[in-house]
Protein backbone atom coordinates (compact mmCIF):
# COMPACT_ATOMS: atom_id res chain seq x y z
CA UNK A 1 0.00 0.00 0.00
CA UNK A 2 1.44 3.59 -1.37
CA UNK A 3 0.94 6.03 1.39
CA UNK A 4 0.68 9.34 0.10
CA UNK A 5 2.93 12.03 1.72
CA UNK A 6 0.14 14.86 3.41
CA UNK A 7 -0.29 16.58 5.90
CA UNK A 8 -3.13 15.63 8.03
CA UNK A 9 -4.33 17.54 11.06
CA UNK A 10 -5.36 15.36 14.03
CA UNK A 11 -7.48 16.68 17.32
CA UNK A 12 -5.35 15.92 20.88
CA UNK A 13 -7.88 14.92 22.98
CA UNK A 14 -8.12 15.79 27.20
CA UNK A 15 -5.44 13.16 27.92
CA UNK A 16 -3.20 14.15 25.53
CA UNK A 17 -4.08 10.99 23.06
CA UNK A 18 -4.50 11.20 19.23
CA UNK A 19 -6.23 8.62 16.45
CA UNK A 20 -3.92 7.14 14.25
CA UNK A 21 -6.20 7.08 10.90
CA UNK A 22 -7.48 3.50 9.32
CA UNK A 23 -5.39 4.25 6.65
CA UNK A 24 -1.68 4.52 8.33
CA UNK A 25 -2.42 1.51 11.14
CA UNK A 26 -3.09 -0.41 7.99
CA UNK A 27 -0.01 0.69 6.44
CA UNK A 28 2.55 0.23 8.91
CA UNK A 29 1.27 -2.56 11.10
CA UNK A 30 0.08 -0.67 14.26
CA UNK A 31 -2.92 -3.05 15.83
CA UNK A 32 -5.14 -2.12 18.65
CA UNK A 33 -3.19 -2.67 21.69
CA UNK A 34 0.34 -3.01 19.69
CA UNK A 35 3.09 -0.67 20.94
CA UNK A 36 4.62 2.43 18.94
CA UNK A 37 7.56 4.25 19.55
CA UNK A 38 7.62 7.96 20.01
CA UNK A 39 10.90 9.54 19.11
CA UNK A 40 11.43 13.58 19.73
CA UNK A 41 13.41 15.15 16.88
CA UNK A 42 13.58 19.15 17.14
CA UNK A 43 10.80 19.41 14.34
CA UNK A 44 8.46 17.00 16.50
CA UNK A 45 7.05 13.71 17.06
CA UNK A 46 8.16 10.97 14.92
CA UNK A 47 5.53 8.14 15.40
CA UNK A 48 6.96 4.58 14.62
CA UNK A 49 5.93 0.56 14.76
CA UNK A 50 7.41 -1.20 17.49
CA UNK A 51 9.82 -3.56 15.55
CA UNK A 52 9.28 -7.54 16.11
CA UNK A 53 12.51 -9.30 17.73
CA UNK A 54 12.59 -11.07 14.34
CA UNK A 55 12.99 -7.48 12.32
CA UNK A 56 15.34 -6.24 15.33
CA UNK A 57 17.28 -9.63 14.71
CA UNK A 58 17.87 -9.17 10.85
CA UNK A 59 18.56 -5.37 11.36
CA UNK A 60 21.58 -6.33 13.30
CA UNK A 61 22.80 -8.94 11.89
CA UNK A 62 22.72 -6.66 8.46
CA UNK A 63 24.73 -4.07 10.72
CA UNK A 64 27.08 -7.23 11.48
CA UNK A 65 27.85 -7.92 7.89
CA UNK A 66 28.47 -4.37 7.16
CA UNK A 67 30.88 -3.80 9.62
CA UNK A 68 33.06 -6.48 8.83
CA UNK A 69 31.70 -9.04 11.71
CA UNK A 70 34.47 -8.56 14.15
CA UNK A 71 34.14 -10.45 17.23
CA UNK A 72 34.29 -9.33 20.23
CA UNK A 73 35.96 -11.19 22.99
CA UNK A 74 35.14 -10.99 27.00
CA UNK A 75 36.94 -8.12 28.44
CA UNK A 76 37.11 -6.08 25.65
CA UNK A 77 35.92 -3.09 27.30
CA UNK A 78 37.32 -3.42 30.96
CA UNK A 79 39.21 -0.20 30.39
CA UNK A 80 36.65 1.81 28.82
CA UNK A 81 34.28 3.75 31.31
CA UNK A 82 30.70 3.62 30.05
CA UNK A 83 29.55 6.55 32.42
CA UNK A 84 32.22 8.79 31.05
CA UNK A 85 31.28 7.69 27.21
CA UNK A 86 27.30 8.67 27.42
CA UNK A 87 27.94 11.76 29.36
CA UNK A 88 30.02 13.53 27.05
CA UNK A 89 27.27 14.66 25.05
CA UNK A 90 25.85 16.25 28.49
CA UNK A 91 26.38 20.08 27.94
């Protein structure tokens, strides 16, 4: 199904919740009481399908064949600080 690229204006209701139209559930997969992920960008809201472990799965081991499939061995990271790796995008 060919989704046409519009703008549509949805109504927030009192508890903040919108209605996904017929149209895009059908399109991407959302069923009633399936998950979606909302992901801020600086534009807005970007509304997506939660993937399936089978489509996570496949994504990485894509990401595994495109970076070469190195292994990595136990230990690898004992002298790397994981605290000091995520905060340095902290302003």
């Amino acid at each position: 199904m060919v989704i046409p690229m519009v703008n549509i204006k949805l109504r927030v209701g009192p508890k903040g919740q919108i209605v996904i139209p017929k149209v895009f559930r059908k399109a991407y997969g959302i069923k009633e009481g399936g998950e979606v992920i909302v992901e801020p960008t600086e534009e807005g809201l970007i509304i997506k399908r939660k993937k399936t472990p089978e489509e996570l799965l496949k994504e990485l081991l894509e990401w595994k064949r495109t970076v070469g499939g190195i292994p990595g061995k136990l230990g690898d990271l004992k002298s790397v600080d994981l605290e000091d790796e995520f905060n340095e995008d902290i302003p």
